[in-house]
C-alpha atoms as a PDB file:
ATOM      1  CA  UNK A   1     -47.357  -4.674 -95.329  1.00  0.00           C
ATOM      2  CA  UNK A   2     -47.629  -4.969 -99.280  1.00  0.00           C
ATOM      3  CA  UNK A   3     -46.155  -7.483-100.679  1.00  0.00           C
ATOM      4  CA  UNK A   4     -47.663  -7.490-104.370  1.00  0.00           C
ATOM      5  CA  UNK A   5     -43.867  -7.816-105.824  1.00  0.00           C
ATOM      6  CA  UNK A   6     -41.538 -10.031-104.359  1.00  0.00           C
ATOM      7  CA  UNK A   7     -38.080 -10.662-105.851  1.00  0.00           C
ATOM      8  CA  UNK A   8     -36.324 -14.220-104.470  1.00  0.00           C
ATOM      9  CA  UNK A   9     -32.875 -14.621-104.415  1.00  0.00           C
ATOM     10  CA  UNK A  10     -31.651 -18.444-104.409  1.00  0.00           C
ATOM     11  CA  UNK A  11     -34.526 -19.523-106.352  1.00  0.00           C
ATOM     12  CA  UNK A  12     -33.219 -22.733-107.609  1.00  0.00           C
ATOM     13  CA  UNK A  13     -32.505 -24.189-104.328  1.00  0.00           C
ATOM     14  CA  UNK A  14     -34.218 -25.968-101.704  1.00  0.00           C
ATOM     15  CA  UNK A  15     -35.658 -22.861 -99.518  1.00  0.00           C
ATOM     16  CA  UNK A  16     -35.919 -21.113-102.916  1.00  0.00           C
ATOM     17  CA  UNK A  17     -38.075 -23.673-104.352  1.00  0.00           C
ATOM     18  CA  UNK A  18     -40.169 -23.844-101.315  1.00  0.00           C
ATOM     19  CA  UNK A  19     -40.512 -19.953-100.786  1.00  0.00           C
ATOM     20  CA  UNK A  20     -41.529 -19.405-104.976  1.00  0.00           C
ATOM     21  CA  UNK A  21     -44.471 -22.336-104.280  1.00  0.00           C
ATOM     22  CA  UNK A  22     -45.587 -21.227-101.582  1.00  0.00           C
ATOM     23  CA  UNK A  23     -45.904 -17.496-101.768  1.00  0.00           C
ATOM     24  CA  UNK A  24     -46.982 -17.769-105.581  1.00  0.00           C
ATOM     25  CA  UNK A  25     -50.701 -16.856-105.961  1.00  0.00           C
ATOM     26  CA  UNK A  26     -52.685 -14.776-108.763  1.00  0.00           C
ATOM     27  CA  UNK A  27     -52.248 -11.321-106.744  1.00  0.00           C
ATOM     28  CA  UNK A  28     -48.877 -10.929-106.676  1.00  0.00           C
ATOM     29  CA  UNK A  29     -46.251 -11.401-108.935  1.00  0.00           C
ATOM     30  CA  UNK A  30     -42.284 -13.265-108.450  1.00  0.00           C
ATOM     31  CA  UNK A  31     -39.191 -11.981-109.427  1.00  0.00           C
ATOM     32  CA  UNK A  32     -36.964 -14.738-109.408  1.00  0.00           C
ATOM     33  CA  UNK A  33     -32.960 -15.028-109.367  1.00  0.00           C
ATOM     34  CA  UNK A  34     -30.658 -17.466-109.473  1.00  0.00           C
ATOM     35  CA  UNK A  35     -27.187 -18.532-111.134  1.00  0.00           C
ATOM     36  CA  UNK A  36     -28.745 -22.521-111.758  1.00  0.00           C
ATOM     37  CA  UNK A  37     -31.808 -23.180-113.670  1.00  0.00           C
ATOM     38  CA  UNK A  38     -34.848 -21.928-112.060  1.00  0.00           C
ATOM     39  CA  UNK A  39     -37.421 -23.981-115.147  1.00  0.00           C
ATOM     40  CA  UNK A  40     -40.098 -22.631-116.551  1.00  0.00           C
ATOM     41  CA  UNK A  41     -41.379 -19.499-115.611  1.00  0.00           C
ATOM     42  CA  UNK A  42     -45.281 -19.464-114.242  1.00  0.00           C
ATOM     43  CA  UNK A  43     -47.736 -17.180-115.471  1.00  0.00           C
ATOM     44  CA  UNK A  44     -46.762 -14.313-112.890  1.00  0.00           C
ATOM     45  CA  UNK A  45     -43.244 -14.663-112.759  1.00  0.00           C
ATOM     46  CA  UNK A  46     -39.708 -12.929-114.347  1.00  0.00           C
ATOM     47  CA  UNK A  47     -36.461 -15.228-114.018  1.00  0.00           C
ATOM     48  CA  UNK A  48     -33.275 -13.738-113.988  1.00  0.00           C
ATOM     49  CA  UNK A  49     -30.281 -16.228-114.279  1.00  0.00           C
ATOM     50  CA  UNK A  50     -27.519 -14.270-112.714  1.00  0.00           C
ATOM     51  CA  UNK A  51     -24.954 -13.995-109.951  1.00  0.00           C
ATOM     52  CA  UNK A  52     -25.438 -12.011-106.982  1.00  0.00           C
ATOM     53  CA  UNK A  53     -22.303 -10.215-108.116  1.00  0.00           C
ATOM     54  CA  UNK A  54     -23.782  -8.503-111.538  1.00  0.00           C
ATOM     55  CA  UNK A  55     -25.119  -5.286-109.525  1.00  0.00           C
ATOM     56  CA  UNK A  56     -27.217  -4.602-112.749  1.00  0.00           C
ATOM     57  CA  UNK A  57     -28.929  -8.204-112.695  1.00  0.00           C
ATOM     58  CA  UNK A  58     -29.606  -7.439-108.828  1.00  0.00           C
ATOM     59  CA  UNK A  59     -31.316  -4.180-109.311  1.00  0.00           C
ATOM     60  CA  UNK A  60     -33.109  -5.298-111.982  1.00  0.00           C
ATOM     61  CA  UNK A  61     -34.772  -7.921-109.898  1.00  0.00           C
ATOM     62  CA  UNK A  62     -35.829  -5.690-107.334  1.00  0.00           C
ATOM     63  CA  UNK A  63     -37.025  -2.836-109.482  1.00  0.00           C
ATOM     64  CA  UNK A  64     -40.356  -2.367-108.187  1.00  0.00           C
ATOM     65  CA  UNK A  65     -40.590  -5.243-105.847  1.00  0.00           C
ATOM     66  CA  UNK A  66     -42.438  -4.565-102.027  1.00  0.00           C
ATOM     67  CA  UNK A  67     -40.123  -7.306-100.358  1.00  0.00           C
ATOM     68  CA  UNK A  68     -36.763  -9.138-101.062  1.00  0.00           C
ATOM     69  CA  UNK A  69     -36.191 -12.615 -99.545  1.00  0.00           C
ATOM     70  CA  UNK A  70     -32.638 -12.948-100.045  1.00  0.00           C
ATOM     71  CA  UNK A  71     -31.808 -16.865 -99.921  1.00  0.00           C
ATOM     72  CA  UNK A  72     -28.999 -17.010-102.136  1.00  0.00           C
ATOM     73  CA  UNK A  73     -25.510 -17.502-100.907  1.00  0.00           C
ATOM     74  CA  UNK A  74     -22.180 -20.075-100.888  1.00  0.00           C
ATOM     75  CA  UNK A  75     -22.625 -22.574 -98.041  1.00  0.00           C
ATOM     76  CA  UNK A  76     -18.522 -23.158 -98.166  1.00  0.00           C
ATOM     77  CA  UNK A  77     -17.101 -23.693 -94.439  1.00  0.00           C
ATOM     78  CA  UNK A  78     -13.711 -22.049 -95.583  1.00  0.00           C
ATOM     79  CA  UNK A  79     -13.720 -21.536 -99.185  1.00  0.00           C
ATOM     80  CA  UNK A  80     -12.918 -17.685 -98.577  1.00  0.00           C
ATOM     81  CA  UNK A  81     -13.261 -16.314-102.251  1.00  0.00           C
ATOM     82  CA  UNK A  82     -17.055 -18.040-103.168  1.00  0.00           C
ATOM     83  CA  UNK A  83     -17.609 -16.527 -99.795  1.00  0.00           C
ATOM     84  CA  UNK A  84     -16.413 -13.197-100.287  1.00  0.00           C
ATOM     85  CA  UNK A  85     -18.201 -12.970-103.999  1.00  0.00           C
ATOM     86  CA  UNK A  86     -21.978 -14.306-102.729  1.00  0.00           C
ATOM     87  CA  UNK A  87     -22.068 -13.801 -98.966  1.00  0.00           C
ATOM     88  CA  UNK A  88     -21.172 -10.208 -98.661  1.00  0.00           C
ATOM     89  CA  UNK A  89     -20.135  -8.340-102.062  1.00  0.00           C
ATOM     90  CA  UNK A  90     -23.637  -9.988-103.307  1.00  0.00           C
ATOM     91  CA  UNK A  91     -25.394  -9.131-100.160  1.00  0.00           C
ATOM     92  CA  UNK A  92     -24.627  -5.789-100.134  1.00  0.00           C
ATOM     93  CA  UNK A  93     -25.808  -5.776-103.772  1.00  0.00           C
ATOM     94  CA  UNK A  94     -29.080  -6.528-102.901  1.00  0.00           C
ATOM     95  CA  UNK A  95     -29.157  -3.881 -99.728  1.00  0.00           C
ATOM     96  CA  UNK A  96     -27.772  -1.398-101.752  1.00  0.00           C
ATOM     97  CA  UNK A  97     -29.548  -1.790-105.155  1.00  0.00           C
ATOM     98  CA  UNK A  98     -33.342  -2.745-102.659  1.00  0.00           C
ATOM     99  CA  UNK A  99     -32.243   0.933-100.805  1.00  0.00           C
ATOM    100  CA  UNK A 100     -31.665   2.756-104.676  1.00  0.00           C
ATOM    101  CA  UNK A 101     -35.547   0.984-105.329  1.00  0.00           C
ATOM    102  CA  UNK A 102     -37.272   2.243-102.437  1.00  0.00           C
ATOM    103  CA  UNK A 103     -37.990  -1.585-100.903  1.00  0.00           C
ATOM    104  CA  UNK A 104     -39.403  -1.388 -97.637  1.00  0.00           C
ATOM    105  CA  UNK A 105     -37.900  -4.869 -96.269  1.00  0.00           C
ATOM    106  CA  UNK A 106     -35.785  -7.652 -96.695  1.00  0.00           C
ATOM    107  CA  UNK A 107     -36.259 -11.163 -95.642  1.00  0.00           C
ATOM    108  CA  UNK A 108     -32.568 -12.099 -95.220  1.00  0.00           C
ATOM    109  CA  UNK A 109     -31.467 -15.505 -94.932  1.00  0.00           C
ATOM    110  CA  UNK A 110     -29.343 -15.588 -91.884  1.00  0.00           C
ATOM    111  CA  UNK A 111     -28.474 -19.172 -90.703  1.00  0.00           C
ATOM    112  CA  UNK A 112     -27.765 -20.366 -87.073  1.00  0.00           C
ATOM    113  CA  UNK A 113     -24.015 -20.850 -88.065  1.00  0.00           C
ATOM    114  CA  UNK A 114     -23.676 -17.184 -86.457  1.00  0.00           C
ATOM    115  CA  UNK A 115     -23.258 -19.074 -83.638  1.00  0.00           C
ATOM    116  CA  UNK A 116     -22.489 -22.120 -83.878  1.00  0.00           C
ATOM    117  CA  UNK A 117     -19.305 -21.942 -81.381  1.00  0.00           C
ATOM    118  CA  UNK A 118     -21.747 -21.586 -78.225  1.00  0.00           C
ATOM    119  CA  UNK A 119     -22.194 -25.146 -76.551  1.00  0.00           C
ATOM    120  CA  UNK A 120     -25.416 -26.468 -76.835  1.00  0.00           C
ATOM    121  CA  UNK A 121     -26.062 -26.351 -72.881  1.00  0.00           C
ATOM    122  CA  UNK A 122     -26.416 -22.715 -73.442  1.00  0.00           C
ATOM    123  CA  UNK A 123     -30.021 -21.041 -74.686  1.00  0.00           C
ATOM    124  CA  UNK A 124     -29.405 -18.203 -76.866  1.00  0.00           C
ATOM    125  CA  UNK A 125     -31.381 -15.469 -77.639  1.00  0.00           C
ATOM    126  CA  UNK A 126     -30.820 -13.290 -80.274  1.00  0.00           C
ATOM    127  CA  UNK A 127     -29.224 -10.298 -78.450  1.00  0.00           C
ATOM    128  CA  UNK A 128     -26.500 -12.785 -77.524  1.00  0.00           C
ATOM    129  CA  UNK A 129     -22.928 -12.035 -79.197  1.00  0.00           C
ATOM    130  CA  UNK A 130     -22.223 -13.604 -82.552  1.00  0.00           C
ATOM    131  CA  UNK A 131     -19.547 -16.759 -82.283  1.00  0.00           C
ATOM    132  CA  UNK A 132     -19.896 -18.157 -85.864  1.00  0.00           C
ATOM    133  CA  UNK A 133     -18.407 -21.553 -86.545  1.00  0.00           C
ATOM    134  CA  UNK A 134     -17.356 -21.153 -90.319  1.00  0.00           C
ATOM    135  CA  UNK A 135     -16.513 -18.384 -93.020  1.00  0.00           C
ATOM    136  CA  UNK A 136     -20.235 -18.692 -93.676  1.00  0.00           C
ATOM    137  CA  UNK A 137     -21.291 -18.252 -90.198  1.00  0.00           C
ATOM    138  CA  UNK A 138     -19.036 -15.280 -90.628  1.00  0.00           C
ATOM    139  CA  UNK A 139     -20.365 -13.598 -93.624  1.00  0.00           C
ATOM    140  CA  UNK A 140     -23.832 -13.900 -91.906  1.00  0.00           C
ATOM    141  CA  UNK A 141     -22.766 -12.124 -89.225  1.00  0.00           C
ATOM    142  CA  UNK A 142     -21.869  -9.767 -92.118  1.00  0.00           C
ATOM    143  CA  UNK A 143     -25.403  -9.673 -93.564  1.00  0.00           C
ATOM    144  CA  UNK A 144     -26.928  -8.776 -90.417  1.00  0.00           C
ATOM    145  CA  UNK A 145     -24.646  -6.101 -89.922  1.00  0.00           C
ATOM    146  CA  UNK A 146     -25.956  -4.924 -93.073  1.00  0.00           C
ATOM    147  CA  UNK A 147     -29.189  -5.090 -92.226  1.00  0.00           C
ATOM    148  CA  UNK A 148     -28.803  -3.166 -88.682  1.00  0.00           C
ATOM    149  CA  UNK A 149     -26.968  -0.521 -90.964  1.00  0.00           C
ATOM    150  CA  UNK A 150     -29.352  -0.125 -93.709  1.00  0.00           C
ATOM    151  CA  UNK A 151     -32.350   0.026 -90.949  1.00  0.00           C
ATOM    152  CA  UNK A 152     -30.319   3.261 -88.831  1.00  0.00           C
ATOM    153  CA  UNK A 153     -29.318   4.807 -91.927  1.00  0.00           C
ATOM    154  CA  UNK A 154     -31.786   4.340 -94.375  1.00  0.00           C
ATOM    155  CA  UNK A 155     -34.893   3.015 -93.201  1.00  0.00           C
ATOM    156  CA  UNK A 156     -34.712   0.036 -94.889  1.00  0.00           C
ATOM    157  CA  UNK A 157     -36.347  -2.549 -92.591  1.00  0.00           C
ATOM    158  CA  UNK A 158     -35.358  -6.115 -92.961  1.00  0.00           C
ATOM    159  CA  UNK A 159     -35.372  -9.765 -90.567  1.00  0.00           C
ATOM    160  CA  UNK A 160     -32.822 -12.058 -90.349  1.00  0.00           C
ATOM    161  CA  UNK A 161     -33.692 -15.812 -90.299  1.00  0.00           C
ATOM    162  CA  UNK A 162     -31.367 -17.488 -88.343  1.00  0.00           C
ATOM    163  CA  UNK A 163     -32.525 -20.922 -89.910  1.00  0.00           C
ATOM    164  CA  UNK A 164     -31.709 -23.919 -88.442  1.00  0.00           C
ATOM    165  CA  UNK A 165     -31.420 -27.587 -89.846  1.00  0.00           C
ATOM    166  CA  UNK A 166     -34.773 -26.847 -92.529  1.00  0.00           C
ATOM    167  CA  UNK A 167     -35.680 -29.909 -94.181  1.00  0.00           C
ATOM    168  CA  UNK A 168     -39.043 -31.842 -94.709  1.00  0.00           C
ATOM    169  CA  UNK A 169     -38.125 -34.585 -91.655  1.00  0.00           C
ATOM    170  CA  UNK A 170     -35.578 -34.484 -89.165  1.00  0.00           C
ATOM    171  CA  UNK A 171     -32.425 -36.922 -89.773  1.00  0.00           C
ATOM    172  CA  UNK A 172     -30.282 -37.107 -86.387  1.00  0.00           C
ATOM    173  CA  UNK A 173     -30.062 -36.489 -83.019  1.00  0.00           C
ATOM    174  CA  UNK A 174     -28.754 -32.635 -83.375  1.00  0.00           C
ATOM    175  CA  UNK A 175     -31.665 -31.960 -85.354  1.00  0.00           C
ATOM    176  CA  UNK A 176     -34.123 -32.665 -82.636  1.00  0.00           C
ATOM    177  CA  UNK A 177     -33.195 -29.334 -81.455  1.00  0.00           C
ATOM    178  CA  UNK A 178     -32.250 -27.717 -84.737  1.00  0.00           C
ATOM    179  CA  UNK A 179     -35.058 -28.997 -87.052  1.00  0.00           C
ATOM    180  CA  UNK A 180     -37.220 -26.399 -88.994  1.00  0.00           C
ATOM    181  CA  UNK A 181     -40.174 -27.933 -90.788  1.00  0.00           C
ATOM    182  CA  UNK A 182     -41.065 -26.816 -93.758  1.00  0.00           C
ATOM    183  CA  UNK A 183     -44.819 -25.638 -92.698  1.00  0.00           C
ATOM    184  CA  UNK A 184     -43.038 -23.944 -90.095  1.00  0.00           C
ATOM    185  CA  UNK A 185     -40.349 -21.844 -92.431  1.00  0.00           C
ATOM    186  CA  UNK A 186     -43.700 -21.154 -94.333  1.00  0.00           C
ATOM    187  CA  UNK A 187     -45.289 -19.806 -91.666  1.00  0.00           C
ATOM    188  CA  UNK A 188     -42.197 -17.772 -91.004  1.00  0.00           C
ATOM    189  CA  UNK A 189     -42.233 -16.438 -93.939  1.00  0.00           C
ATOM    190  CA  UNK A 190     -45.538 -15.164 -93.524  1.00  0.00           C
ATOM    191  CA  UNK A 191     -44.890 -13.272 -90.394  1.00  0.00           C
ATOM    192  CA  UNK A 192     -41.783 -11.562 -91.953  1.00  0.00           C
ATOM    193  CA  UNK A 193     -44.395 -10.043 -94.660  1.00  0.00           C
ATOM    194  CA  UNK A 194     -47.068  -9.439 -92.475  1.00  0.00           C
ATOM    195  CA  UNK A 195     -45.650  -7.986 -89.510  1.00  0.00           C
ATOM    196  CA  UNK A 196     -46.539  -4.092 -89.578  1.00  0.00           C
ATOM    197  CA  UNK A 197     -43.151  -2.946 -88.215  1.00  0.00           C
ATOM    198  CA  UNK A 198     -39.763  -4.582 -87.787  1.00  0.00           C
ATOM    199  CA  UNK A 199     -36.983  -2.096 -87.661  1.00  0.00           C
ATOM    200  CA  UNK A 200     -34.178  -4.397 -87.639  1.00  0.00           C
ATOM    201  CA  UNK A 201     -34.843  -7.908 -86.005  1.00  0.00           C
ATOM    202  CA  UNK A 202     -32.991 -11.125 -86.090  1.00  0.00           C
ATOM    203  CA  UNK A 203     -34.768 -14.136 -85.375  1.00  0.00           C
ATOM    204  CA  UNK A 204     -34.228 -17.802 -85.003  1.00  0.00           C
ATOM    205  CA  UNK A 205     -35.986 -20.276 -87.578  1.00  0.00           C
ATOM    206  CA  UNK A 206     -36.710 -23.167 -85.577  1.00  0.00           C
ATOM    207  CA  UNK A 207     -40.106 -25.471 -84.914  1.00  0.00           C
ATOM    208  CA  UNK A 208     -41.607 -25.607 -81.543  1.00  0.00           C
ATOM    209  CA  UNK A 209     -38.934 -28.438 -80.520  1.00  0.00           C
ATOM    210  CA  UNK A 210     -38.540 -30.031 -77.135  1.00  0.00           C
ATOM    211  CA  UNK A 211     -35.098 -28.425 -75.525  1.00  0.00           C
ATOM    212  CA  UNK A 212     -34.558 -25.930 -78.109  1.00  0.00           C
ATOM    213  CA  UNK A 213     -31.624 -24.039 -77.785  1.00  0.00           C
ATOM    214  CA  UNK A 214     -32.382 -20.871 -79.373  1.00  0.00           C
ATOM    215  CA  UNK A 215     -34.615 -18.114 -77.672  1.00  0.00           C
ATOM    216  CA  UNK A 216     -37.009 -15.785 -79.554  1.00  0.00           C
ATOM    217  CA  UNK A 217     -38.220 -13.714 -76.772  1.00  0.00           C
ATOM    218  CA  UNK A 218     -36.846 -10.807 -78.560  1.00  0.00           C
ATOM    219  CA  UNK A 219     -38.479 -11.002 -81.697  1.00  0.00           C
ATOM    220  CA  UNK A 220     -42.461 -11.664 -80.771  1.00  0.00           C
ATOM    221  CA  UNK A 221     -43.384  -9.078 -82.516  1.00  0.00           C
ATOM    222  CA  UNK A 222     -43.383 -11.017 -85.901  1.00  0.00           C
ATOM    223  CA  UNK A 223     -46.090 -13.208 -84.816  1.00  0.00           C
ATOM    224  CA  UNK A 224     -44.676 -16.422 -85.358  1.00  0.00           C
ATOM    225  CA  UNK A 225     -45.346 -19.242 -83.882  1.00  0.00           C
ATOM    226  CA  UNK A 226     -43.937 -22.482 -85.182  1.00  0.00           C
ATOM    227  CA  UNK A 227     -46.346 -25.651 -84.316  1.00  0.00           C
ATOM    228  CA  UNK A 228     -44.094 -28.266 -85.334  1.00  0.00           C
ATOM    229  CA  UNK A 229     -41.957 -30.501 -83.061  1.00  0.00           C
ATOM    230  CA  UNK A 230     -39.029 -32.459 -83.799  1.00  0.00           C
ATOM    231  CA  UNK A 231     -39.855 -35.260 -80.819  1.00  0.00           C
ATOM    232  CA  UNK A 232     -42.705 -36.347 -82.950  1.00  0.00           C
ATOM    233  CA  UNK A 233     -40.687 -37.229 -85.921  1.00  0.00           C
ATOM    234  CA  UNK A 234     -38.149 -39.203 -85.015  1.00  0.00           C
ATOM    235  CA  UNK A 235     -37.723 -42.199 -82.480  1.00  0.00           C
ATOM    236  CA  UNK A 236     -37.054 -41.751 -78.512  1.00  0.00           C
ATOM    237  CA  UNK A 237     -33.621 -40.527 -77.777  1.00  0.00           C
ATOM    238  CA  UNK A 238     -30.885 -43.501 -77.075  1.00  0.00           C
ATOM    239  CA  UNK A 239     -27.494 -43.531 -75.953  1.00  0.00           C
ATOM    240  CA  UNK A 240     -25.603 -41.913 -78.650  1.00  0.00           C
ATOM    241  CA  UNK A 241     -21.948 -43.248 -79.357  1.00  0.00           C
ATOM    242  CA  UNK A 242     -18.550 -41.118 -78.694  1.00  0.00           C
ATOM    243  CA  UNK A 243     -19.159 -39.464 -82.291  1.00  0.00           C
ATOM    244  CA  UNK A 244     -22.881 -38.934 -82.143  1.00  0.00           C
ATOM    245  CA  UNK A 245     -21.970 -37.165 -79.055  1.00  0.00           C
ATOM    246  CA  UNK A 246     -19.145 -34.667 -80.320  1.00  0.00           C
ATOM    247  CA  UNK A 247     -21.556 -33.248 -82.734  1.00  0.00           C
ATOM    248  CA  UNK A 248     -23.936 -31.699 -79.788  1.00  0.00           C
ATOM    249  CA  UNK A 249     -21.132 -30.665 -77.723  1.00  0.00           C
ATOM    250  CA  UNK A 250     -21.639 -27.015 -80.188  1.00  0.00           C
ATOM    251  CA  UNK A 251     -24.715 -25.535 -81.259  1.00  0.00           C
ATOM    252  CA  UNK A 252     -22.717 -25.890 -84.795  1.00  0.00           C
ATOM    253  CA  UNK A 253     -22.337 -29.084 -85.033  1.00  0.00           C
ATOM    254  CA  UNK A 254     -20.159 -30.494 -87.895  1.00  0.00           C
ATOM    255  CA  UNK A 255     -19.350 -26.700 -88.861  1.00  0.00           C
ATOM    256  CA  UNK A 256     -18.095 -26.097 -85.247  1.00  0.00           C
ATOM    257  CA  UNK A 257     -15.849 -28.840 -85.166  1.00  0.00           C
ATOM    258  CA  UNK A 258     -14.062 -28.548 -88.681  1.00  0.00           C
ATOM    259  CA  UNK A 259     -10.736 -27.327 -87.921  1.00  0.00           C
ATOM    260  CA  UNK A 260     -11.317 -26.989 -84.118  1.00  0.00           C
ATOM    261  CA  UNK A 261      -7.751 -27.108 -82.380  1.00  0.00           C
ATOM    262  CA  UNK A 262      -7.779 -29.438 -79.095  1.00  0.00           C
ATOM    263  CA  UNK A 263      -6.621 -26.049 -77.152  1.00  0.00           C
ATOM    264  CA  UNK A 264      -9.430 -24.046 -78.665  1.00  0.00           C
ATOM    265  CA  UNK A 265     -11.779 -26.997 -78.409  1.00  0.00           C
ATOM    266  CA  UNK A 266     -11.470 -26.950 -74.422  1.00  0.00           C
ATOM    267  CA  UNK A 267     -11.257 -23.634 -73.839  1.00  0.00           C
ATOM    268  CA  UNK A 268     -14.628 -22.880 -75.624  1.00  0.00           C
ATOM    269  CA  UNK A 269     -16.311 -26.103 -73.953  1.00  0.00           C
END
């Protein structure tokens, strides 16, 4: 599809950063927001230095734009009111003021947290019920929602990146089945724009890792196909300690196990 326009949400951070360098090229013009400094603006861009919550500063950025890529939200694991402002009054800004614009998709930044309660023994595709691990894992859940309801009602298409652990290397022995490169959330990226049709589809951003746990049978029809592989980053797997160990028992890992009861913990083992 077009994407001549595209309007960024989270432009300041990491993914933000990465996204705005590499989709920016002389054909198409950014529309960047952010409530932190985004710098200068390049030749082809507009910055808007606003919260998700000022509906006016929201539709402003996607006036005109072909595609949103919504990265921006409050990472808090139980901080209920940043939560509740970015995650889903802000999300639904940018459904609701992207449907008002006539924007044929969103690239919403979804996050593996939606289920970060399954154990890691389990593959799971992205059909599978949502077990989030965290009130952000939660208000993801939220945004997809959002996105299957905008899709049926409106015909707003959009994709859900369940991202993983995204970072330039891998750093420990969860992410050697969590890690998403950064060529790889490029190329991601890419097949979100460039599909033809997508209707409503989660999917799971995640390099081509040995013993992945996540399952993307369900959404080939993006076209992507992450070349990247965890295994060849890091050193050959050793005996982890008692702690090391605790963190894979949940696809989550540390998110899973903050506040995790002993009764719940072995009843969801």
């Amino acid at each position: 599809m077009a994407s001549n326009i595209v309007a960024i949400t989270g432009a300041a951070g990491y993914l933000g950063r990465l996204t705005r360098r590499h989709l920016s090229r002389p054909s198409r013009q950014l529309k960047l927001l952010d409530i932190a400094d985004m710098g200068p603006a390049g030749e082809r861009e507009t910055l808007i230095r606003s919260s998700l919550t000022d509906a006016d500063a929201v539709a402003r950025l996607v006036t005109d734009a072909d595609v949103v890529v919504h990265l921006a939200a409050d990472l808090s694991v139980d901080d209920w009111a940043g939560v509740l402002a970015s995650n889903l009054e802000g999300t639904y800004n940018v459904y609701e003021a992207a449907r008002a614009a006539g924007v044929k998709r969103i690239v919403f930044a979804s996050s593996h947290h939606i289920a970060g309660m399954y154990p890691s023994r389990v593959v799971t595709d992205t059909l599978a019920p949502h077990r989030p691990d965290s009130l952000y894992g939660l208000s993801k859940g939220f945004g997809e929602d959002l996105g299957q309801y905008y899709w049926d009602k409106f015909g707003l298409e959009s994709v859900a990146l369940r991202i993983g652990s995204a970072r330039p290397a891998p750093i420990d022995p969860r992410e050697r089945y969590t890690w998403l490169s950064e060529p790889d959330y490029c190329r991601l990226i890419d097949a979100c724009l460039t599909a033809p049709r997508v209707g409503f589809t989660p999917v799971w951003g995640v390099s081509a890792n040995d013993g992945v746990w996540w399952d993307n049978r369900h959404a080939a029809h993006l076209g992507f196909a992450p070349q990247d592989n965890a295994g060849d980053h890091m050193p050959a797997p050793a005996p982890l300690d008692a702690a090391a160990e605790r963190l894979l028992v949940y696809q989550g890992g540390k998110r899973s196990l903050y506040r995790l009861a002993e009764s719940a913990d072995e009843r969801l083992a």
